[in-house]
N, C-alpha and C. Protein backbone atom coordinates (compact mmCIF):
# COMPACT_ATOMS: atom_id res chain seq x y z
N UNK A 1 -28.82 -37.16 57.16
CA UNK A 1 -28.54 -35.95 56.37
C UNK A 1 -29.86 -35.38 55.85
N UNK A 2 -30.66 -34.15 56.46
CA UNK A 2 -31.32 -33.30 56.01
C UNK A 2 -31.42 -33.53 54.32
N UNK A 3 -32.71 -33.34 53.62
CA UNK A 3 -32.54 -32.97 52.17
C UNK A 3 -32.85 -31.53 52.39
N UNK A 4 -31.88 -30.83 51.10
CA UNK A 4 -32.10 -28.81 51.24
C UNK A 4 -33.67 -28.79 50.34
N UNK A 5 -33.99 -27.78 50.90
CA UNK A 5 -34.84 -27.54 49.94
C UNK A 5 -34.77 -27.15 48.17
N UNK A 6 -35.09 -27.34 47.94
CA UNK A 6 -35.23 -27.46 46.13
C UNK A 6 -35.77 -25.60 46.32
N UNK A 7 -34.54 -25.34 45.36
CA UNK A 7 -35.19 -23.63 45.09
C UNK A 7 -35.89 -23.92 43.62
N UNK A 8 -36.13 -22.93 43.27
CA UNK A 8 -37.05 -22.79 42.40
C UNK A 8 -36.43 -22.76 41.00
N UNK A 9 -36.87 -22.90 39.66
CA UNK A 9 -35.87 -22.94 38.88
C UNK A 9 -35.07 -21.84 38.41
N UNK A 10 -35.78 -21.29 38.79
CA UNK A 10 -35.02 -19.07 38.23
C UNK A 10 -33.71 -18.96 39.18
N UNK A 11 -34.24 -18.87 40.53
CA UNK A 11 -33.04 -19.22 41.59
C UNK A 11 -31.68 -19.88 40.98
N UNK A 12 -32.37 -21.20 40.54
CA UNK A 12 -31.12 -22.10 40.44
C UNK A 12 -30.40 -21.87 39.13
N UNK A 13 -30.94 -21.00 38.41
CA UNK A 13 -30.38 -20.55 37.08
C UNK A 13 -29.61 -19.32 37.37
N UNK A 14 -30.47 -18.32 38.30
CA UNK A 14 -29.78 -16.90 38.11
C UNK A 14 -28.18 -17.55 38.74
N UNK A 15 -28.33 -18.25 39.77
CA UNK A 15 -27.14 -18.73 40.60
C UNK A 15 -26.13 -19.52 40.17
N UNK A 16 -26.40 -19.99 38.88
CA UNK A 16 -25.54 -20.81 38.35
C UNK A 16 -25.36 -19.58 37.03
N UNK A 17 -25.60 -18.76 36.77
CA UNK A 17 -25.21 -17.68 35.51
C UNK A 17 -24.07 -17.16 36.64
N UNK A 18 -24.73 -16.31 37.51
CA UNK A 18 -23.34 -16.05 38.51
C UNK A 18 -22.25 -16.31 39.09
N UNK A 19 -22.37 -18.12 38.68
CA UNK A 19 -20.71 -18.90 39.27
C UNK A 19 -19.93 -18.44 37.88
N UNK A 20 -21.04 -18.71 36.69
CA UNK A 20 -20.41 -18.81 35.35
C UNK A 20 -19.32 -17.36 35.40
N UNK A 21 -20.24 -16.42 35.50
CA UNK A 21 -19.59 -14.98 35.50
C UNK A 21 -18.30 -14.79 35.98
N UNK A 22 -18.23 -15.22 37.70
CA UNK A 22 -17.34 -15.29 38.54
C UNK A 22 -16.41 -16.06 38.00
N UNK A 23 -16.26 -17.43 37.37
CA UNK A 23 -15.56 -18.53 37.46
C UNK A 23 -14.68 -17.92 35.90
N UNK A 24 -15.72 -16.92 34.78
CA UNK A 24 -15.08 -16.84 33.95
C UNK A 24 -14.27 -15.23 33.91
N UNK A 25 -14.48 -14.55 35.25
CA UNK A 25 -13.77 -13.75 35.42
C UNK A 25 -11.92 -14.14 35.73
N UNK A 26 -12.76 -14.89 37.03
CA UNK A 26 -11.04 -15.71 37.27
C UNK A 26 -10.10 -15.93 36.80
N UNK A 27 -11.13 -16.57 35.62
CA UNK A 27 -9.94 -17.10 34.86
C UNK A 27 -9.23 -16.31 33.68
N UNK A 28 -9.99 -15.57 33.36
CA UNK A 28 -9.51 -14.41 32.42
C UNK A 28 -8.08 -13.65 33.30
N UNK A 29 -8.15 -12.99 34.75
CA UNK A 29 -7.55 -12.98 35.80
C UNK A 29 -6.09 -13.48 35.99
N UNK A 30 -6.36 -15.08 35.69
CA UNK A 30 -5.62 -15.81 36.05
C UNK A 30 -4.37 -16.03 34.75
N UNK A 31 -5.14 -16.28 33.79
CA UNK A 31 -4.83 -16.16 32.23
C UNK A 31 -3.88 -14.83 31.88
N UNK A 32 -4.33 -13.78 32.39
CA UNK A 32 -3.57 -12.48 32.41
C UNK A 32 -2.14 -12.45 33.14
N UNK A 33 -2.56 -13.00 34.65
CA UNK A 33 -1.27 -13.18 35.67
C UNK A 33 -0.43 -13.80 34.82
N UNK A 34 -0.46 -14.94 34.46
CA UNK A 34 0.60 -16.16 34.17
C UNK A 34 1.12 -15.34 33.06
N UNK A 35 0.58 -14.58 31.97
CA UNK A 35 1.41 -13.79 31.15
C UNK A 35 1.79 -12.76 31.13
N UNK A 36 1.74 -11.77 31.83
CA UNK A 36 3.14 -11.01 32.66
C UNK A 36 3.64 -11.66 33.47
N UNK A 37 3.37 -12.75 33.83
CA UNK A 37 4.84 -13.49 34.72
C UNK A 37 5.50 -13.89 34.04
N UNK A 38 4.92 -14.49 32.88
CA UNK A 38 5.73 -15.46 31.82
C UNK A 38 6.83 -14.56 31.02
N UNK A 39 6.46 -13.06 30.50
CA UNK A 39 6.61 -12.20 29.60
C UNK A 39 8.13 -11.92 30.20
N UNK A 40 9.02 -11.84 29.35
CA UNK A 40 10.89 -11.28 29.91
C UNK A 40 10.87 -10.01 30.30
N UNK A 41 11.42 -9.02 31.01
CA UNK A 41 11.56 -8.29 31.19
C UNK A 41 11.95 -7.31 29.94
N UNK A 42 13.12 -7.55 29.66
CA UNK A 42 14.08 -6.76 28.39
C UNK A 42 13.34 -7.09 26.87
């Protein structure tokens, strides 16, 4: 198994702020779905 190369530390920060973003969009997303599903109609 190949080792990857080691990016640099800015790289590995900007890229991990961007899962954060994504991951805490989702879930906001997701959080929303389940309560209009949950919510009764009448």
């Amino acid at each position: 198994m190949k080792k990857c190369p080691q990016l640099t530390q800015g790289h590995n920060g900007e890229r991990l702020c961007w899962a954060r973003i994504f991951m805490r969009c989702d879930w906001e997303n997701v959080r929303l779905l389940r309560i209009f599903k949950n919510k009764p109609i009448n």
